[in-house]
C-alpha atoms as a PDB file:
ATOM      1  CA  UNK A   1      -4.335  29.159   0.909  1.00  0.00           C
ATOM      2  CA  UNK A   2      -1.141  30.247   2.200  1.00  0.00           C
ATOM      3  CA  UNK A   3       0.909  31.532  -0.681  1.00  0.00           C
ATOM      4  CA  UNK A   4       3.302  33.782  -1.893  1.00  0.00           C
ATOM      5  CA  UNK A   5       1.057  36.524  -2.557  1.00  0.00           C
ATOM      6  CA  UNK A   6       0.026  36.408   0.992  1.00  0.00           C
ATOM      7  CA  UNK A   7       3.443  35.879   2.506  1.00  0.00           C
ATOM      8  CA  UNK A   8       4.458  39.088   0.907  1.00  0.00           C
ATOM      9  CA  UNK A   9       1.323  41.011   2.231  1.00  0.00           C
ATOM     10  CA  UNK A  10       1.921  43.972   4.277  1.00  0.00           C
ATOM     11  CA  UNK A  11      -0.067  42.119   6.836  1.00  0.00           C
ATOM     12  CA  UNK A  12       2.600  38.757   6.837  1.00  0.00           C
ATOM     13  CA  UNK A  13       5.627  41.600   7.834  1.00  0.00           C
ATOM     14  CA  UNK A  14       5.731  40.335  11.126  1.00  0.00           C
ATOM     15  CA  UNK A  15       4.877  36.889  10.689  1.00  0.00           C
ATOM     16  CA  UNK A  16       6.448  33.622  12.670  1.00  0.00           C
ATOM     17  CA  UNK A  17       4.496  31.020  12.885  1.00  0.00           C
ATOM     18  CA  UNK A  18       1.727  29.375  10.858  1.00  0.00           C
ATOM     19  CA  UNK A  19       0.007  26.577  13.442  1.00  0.00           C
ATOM     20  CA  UNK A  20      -2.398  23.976  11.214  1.00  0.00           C
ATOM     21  CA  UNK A  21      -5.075  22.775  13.372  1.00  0.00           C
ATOM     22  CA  UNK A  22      -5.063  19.743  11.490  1.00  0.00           C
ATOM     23  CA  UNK A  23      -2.414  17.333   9.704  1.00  0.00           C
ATOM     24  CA  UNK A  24      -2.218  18.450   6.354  1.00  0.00           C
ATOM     25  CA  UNK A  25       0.027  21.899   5.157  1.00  0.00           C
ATOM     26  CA  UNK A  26      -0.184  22.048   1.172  1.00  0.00           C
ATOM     27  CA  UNK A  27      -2.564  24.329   1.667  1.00  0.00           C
ATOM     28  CA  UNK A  28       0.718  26.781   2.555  1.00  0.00           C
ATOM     29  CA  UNK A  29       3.590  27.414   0.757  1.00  0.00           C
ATOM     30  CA  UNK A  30       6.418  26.039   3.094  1.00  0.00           C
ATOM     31  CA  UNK A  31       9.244  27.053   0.799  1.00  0.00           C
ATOM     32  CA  UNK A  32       8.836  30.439   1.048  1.00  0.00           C
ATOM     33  CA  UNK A  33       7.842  30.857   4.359  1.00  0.00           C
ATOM     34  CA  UNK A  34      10.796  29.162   5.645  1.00  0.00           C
ATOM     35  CA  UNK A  35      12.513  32.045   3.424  1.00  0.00           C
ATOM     36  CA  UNK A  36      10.540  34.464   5.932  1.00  0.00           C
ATOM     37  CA  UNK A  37      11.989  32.433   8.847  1.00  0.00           C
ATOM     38  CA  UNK A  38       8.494  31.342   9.332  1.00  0.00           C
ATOM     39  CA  UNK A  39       7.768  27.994  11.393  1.00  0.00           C
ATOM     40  CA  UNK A  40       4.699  25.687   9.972  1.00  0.00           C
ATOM     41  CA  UNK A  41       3.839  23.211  12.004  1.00  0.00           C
ATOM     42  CA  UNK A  42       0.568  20.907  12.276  1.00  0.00           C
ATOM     43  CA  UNK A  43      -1.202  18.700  14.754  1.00  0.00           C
ATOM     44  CA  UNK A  44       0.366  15.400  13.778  1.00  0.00           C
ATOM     45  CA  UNK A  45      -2.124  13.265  16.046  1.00  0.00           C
ATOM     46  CA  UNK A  46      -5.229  14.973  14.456  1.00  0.00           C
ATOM     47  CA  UNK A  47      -8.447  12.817  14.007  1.00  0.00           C
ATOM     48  CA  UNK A  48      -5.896   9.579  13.891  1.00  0.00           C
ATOM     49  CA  UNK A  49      -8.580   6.992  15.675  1.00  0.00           C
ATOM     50  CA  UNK A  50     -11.525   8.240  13.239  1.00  0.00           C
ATOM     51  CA  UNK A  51     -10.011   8.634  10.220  1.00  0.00           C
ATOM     52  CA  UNK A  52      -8.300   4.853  10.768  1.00  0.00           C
ATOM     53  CA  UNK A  53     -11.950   3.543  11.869  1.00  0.00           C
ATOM     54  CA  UNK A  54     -13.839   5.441   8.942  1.00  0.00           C
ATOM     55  CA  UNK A  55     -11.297   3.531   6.322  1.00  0.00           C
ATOM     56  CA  UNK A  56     -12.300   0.421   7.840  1.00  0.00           C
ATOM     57  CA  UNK A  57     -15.601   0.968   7.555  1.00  0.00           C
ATOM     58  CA  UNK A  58     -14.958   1.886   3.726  1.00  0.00           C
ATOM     59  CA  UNK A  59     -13.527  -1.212   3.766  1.00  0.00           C
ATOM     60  CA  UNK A  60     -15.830  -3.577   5.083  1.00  0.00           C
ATOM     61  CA  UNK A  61     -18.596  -1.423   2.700  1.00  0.00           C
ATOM     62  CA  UNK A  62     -16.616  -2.140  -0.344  1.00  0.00           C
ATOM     63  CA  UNK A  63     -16.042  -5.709   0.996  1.00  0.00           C
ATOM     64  CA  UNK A  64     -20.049  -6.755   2.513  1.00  0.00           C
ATOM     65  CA  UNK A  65     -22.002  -4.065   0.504  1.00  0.00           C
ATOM     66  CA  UNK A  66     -24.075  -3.471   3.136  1.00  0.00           C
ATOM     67  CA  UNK A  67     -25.577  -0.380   2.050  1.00  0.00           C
ATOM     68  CA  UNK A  68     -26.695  -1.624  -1.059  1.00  0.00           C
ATOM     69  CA  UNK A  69     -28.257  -4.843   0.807  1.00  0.00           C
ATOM     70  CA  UNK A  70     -29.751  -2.114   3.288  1.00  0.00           C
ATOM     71  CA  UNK A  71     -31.345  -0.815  -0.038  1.00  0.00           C
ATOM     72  CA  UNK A  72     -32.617  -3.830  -1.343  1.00  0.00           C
ATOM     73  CA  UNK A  73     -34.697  -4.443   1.524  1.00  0.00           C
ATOM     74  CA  UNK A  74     -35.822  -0.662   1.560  1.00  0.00           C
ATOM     75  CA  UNK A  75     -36.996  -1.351  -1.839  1.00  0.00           C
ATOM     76  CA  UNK A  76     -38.876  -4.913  -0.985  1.00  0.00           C
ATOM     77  CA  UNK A  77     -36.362  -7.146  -3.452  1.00  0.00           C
ATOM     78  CA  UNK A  78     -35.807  -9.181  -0.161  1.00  0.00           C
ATOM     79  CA  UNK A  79     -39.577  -9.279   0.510  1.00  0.00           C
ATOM     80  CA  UNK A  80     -39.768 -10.892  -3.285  1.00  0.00           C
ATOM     81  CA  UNK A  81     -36.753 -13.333  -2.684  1.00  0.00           C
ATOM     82  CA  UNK A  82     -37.395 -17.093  -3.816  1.00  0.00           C
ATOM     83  CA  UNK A  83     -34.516 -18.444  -0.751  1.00  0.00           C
ATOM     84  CA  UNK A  84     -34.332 -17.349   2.809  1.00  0.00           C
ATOM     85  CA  UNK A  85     -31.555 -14.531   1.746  1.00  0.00           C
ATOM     86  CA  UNK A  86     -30.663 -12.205  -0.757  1.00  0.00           C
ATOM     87  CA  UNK A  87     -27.562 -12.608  -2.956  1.00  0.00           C
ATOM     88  CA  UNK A  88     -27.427  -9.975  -5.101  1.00  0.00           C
ATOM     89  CA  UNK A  89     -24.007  -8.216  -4.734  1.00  0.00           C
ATOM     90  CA  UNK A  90     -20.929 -10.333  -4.459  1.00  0.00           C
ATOM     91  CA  UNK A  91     -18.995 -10.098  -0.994  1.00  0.00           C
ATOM     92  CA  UNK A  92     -15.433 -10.640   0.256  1.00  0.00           C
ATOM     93  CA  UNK A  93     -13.666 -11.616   3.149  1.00  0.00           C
ATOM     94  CA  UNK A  94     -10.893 -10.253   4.378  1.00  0.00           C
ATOM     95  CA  UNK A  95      -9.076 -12.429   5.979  1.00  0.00           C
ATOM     96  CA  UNK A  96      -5.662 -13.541   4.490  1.00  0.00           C
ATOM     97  CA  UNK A  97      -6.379 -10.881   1.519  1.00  0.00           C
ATOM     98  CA  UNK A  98      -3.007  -8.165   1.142  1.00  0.00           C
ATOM     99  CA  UNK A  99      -3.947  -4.156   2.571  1.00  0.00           C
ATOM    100  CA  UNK A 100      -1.216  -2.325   0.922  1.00  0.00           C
ATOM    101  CA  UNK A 101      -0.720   0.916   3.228  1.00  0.00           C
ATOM    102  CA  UNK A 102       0.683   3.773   0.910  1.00  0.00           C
ATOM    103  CA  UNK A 103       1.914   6.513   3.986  1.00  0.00           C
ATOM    104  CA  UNK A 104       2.601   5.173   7.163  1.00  0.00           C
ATOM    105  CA  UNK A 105       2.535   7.923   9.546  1.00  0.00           C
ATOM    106  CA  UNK A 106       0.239   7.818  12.551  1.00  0.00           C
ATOM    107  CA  UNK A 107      -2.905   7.239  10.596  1.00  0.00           C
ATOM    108  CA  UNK A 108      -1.490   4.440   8.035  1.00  0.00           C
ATOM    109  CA  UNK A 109      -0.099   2.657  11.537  1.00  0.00           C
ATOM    110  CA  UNK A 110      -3.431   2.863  12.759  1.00  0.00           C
ATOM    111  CA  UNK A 111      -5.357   1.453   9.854  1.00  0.00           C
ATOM    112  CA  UNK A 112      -2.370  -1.650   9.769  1.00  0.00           C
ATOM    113  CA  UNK A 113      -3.613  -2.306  13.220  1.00  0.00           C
ATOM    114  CA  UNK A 114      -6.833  -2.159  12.686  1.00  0.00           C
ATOM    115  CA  UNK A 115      -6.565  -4.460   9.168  1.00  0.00           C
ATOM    116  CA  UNK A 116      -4.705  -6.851  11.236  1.00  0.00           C
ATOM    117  CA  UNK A 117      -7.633  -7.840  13.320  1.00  0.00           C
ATOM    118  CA  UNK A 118      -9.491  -8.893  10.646  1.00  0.00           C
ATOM    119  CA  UNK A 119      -6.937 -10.833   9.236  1.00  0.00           C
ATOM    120  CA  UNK A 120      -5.556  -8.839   6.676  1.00  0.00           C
ATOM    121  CA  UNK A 121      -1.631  -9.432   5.718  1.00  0.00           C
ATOM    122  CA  UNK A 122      -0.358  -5.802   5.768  1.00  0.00           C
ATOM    123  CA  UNK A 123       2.244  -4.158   2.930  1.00  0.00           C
ATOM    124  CA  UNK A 124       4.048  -1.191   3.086  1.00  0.00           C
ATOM    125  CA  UNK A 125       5.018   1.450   0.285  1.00  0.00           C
ATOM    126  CA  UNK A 126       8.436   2.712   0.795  1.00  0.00           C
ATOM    127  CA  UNK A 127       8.826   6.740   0.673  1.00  0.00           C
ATOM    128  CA  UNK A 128       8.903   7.974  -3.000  1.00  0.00           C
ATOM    129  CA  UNK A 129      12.395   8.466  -4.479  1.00  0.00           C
ATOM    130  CA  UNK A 130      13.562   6.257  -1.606  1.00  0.00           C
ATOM    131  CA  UNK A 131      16.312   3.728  -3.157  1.00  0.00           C
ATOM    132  CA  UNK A 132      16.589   0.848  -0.451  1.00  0.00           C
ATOM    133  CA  UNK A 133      13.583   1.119   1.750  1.00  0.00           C
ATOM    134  CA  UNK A 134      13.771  -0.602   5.044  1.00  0.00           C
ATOM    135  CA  UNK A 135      11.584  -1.435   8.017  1.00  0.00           C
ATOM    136  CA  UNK A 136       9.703  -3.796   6.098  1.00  0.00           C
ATOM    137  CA  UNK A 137       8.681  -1.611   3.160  1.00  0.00           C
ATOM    138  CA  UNK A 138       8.050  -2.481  -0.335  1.00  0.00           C
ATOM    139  CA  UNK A 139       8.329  -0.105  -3.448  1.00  0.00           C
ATOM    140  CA  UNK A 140       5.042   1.482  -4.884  1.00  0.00           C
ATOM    141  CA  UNK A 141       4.863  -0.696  -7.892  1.00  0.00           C
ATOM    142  CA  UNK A 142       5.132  -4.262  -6.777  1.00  0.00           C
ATOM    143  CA  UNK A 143       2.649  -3.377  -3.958  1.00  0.00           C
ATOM    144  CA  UNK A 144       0.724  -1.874  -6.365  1.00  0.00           C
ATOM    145  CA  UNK A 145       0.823  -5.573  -8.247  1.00  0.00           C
ATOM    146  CA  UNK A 146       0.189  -7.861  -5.121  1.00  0.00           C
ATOM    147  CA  UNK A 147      -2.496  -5.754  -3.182  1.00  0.00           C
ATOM    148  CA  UNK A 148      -5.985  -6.516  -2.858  1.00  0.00           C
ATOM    149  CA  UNK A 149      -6.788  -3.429  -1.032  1.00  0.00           C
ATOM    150  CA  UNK A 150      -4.542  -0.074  -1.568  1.00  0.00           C
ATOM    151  CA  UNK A 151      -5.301   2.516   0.726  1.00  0.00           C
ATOM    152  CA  UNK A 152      -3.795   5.970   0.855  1.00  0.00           C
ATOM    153  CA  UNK A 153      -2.472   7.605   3.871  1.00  0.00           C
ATOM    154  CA  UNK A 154       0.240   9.923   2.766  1.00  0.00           C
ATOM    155  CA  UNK A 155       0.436  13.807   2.686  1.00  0.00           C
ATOM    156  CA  UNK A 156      -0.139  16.305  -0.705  1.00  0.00           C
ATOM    157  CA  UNK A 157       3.387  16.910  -1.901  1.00  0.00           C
ATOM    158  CA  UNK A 158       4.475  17.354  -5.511  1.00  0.00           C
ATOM    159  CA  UNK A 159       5.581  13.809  -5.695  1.00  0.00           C
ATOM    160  CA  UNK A 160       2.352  12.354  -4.698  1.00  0.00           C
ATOM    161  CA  UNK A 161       0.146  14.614  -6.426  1.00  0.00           C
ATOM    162  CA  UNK A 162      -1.326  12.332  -9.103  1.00  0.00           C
ATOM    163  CA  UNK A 163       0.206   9.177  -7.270  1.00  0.00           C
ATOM    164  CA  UNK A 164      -2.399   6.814  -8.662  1.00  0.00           C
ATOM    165  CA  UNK A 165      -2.862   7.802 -12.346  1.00  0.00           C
ATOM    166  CA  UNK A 166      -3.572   5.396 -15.443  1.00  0.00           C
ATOM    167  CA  UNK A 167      -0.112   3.991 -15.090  1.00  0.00           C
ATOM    168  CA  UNK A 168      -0.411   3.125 -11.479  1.00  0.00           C
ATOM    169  CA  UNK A 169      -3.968   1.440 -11.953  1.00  0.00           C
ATOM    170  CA  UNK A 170      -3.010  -0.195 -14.749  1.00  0.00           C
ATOM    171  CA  UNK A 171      -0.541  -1.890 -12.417  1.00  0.00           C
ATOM    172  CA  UNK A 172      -3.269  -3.480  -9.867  1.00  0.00           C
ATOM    173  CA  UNK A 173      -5.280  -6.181  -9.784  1.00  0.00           C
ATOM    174  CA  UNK A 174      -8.531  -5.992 -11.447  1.00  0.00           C
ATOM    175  CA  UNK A 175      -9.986  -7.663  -7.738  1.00  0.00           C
ATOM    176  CA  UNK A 176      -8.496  -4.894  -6.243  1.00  0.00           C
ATOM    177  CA  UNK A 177     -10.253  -1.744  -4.037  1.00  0.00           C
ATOM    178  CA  UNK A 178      -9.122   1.483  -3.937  1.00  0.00           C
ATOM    179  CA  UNK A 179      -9.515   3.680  -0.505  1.00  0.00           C
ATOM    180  CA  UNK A 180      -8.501   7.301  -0.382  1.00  0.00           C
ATOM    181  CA  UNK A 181      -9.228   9.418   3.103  1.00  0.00           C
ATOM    182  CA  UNK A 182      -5.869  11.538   2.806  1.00  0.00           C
ATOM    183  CA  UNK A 183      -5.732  14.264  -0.298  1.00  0.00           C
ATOM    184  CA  UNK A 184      -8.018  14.561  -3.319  1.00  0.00           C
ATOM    185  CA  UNK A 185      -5.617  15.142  -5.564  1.00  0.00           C
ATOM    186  CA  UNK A 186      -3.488  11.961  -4.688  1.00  0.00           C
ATOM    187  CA  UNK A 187      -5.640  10.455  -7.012  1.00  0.00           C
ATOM    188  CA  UNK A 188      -5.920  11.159 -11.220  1.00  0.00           C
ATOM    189  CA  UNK A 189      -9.616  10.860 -10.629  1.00  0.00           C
ATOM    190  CA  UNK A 190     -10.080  11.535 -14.417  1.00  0.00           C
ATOM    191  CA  UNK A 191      -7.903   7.883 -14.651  1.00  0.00           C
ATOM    192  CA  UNK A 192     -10.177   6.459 -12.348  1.00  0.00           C
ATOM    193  CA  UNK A 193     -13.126   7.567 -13.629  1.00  0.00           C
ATOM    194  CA  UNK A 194     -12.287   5.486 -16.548  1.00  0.00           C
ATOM    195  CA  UNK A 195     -11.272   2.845 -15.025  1.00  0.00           C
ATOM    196  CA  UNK A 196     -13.999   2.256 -13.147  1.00  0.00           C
ATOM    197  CA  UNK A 197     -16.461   1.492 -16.021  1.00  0.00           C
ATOM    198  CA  UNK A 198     -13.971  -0.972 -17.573  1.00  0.00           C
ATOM    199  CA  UNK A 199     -13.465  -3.058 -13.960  1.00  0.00           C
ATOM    200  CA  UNK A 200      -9.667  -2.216 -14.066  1.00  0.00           C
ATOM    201  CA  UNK A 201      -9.605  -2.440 -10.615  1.00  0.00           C
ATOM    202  CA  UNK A 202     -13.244  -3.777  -8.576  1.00  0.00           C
ATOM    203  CA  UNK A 203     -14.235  -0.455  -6.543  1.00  0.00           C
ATOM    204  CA  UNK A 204     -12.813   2.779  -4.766  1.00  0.00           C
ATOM    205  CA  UNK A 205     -14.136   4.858  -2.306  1.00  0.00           C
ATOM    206  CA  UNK A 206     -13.181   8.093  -1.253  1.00  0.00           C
ATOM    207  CA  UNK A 207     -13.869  10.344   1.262  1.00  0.00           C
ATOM    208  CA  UNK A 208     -11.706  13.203  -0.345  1.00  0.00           C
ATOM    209  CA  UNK A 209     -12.139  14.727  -3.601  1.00  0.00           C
ATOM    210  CA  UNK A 210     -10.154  17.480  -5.629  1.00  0.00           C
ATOM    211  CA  UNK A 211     -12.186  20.635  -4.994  1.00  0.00           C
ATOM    212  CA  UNK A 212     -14.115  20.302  -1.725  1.00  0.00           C
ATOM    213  CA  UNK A 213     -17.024  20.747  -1.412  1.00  0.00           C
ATOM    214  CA  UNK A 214     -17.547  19.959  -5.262  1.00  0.00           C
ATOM    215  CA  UNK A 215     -20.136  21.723  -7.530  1.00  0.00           C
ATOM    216  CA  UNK A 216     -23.401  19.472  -8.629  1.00  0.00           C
ATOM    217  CA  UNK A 217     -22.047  18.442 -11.865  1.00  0.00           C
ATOM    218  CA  UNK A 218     -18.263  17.685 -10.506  1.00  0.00           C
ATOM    219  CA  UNK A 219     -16.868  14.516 -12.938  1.00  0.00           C
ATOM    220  CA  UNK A 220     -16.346  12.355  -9.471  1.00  0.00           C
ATOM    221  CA  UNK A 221     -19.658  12.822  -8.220  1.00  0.00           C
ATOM    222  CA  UNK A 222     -21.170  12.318 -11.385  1.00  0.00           C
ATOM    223  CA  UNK A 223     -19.273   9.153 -11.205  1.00  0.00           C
ATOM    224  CA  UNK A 224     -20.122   8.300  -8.052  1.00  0.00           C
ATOM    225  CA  UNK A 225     -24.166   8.743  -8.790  1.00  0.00           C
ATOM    226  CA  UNK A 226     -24.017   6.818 -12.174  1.00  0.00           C
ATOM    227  CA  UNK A 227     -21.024   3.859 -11.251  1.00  0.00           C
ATOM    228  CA  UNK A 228     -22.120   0.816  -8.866  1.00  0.00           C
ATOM    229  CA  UNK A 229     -18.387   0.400  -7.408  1.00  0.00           C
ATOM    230  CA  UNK A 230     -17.673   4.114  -6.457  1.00  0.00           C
ATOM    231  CA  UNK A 231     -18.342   5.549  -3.052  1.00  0.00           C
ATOM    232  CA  UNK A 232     -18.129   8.916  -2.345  1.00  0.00           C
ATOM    233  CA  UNK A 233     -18.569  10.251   0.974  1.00  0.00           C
ATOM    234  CA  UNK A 234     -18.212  14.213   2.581  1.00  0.00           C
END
């Protein structure tokens, strides 16, 4: 972390330019090193093709649940099946449901291509704060309301820390998934956690967490070991 403390360090005297060699910067206090006349800049087009493909593939997991068919026949329940195939967990498809896309930088544009060729009808969140949104977009809340899939894209700024909370879930369907491969803390995962259990919305995964990598008895991965419709990945 980046910070003030650090900033004001003997050793930051001379400092001019703080180069991320990745996308995100919350990690650094931008505020005060612009006060420094310090530049920040990232790597905008960082991991943009795998990050787009691994939400997919959260995706279709929430969608098929392959994995936990891949376990059933580990454990021999297909082996034991009365019909030719297993039904066990209910699946989805895709096509015609609503991906709402909260963050569409090169990585949300990505995924919207990607949704699009399986059909999916793509929404976009407009910026927060932002009055009249254009190019298509759609405020947080009614997308909130009409999608079947939400998936989060945008950077760690105080106005999206805590974007999805109890009020925001509360405000989806309770068909809906939840995807989050952007920041943690985007998500109240205390919220979630209870929401979960009550099938408020269907199923999240995430492949970011608050505090990475988490200690064994984290709330989220407890979650994630105990719940059926949470996925947690590293």
């Amino acid at each position: 972390v980046i910070d003030k403390s650090v900033l004001d360090s003997a050793e930051a005297k001379d400092l001019r330019l703080i180069a991320v060699a990745a996308t995100g910067t919350d990690i650094i206090d931008r505020k005060e090193a612009s006060k420094r006349g310090a530049k920040v800049c990232n790597v905008p087009g960082y991991a943009t093709q795998s990050v787009a493909q691994f939400t997919m593939g959260l995706m279709l997991e929430l969608a098929t649940q392959a994995g936990k068919y891949a376990n059933s026949v580990r454990g021999g329940d297909w082996q034991r099946s009365s019909i030719f195939s297993l039904l066990n967990y209910p699946t989805i498809e895709l096509q015609g449901k609503k991906l709402g896309i909260v963050g569409y930088g090169n990585i949300g544009q990505t995924v919207a291509q990607m949704a699009r060729g399986f059909g999916l009808e793509v929404l976009i969140a407009a910026r927060p704060g932002e009055r009249a949104p254009g190019g298509g977009r759609i405020p947080l809340e009614p997308l909130l309301s009409q999608a079947d899939i939400v998936s989060l894209h945008c950077p760690l700024t105080p106005e999206t820390r805590n974007l999805i909370n109890e009020q925001s879930l509360a405000l989806m369907k309770p068909t809906a998934f939840l995807i989050n491969t952007a920041r943690g803390a985007l998500v109240d995962e205390a919220a979630l956690i209870e929401a979960l259990p009550q099938k408020r919305i269907a199923a999240a995964a995430l492949d970011v967490i608050s505090k990475e990598p988490p200690p064994a008895d984290y709330p989220i991965i407890q979650a994630a070991n105990e719940l059926d419709n949470l996925i947690v990945t590293p």
